[in-house]
Protein backbone atom coordinates (compact mmCIF):
# COMPACT_ATOMS: atom_id res chain seq x y z
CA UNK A 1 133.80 12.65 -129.68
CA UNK A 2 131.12 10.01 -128.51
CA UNK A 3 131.97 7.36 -130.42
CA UNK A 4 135.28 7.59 -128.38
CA UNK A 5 134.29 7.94 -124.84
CA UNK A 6 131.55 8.26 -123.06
CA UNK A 7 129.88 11.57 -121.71
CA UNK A 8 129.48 12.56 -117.96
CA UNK A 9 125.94 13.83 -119.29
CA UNK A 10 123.99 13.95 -122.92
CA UNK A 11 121.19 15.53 -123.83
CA UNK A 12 117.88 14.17 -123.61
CA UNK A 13 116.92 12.69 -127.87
CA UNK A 14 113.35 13.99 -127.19
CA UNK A 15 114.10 17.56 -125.56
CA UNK A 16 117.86 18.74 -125.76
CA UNK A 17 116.99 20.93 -122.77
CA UNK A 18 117.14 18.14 -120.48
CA UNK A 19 120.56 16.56 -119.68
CA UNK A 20 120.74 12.80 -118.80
CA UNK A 21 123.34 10.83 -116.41
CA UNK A 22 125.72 8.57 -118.81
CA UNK A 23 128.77 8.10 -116.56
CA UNK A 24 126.97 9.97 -113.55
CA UNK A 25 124.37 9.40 -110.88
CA UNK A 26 124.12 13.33 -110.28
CA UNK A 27 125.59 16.46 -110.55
CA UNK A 28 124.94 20.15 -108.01
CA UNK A 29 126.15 23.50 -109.80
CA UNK A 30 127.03 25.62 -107.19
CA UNK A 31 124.89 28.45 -106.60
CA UNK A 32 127.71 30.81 -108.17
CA UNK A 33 127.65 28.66 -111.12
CA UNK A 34 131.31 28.40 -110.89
CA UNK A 35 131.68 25.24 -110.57
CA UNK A 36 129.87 21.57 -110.59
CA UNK A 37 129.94 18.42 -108.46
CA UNK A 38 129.35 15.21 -110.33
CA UNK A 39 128.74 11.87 -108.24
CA UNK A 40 130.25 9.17 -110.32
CA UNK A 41 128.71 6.08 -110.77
CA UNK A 42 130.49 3.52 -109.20
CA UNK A 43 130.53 1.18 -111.62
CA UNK A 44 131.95 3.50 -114.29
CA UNK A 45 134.44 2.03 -116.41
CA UNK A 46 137.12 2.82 -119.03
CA UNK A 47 137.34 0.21 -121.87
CA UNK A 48 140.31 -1.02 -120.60
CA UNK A 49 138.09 -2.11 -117.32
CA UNK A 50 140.06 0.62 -115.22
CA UNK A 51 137.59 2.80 -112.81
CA UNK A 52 136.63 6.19 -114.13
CA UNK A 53 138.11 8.80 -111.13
CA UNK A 54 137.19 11.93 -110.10
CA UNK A 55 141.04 12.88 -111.25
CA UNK A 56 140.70 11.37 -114.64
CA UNK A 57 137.41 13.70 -115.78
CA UNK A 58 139.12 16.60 -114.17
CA UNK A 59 141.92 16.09 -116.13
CA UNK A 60 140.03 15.61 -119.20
CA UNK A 61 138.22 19.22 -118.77
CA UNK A 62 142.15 21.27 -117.75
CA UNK A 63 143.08 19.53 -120.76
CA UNK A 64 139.95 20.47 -123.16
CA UNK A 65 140.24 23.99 -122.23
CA UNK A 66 143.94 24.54 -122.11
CA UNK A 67 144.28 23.40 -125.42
CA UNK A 68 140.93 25.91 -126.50
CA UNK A 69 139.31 22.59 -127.66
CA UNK A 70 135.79 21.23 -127.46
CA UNK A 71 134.54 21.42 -125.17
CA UNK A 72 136.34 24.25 -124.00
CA UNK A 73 133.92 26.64 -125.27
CA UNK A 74 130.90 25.60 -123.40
CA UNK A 75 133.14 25.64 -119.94
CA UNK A 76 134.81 29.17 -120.96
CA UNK A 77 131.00 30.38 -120.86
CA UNK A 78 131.47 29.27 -117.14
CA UNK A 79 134.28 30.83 -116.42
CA UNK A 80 136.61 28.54 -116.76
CA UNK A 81 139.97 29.59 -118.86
CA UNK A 82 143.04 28.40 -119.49
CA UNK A 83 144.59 30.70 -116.99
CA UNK A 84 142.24 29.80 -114.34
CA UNK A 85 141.38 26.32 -114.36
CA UNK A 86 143.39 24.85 -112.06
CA UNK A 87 142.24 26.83 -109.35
């Protein structure tokens, strides 16, 4: 929901193929495409002015696809289940 939160990444408005940085400054999928590392952009802020942490996305995802909600569906074509993502 983007009107609630921002993204890590969104897609490009001119060609959906191409992700852009929102709360960012890069991201590496490892060659095994099991996993990604996102560099966070220091600045990154919640609304309440707290920092955005590497715990508090990672959450977010566990969350998303142990309760099989979006965007659980997208990470699940990654690999990552319910039964495995804390691993």
């Amino acid at each position: 929901v983007p009107s609630l939160y921002q993204r890590i990444v969104q897609p490009n408005r001119d060609n959906p193929e191409i992700n852009e940085p929102i709360l960012v400054e890069s991201w590496q999928a490892h060659p095994e495409q099991k996993s990604i590392v996102f560099k966070i952009k220091q600045d990154a802020k919640f609304a309440s002015g707290n920092s955005v942490r590497p715990e508090d996305i990672i959450f977010s995802y566990q969350r998303a696809v142990t309760m099989n909600k979006s965007p659980a569906f997208i990470l699940n074509v990654l690999g990552w289940k319910a039964d495995n993502i804390n691993t």
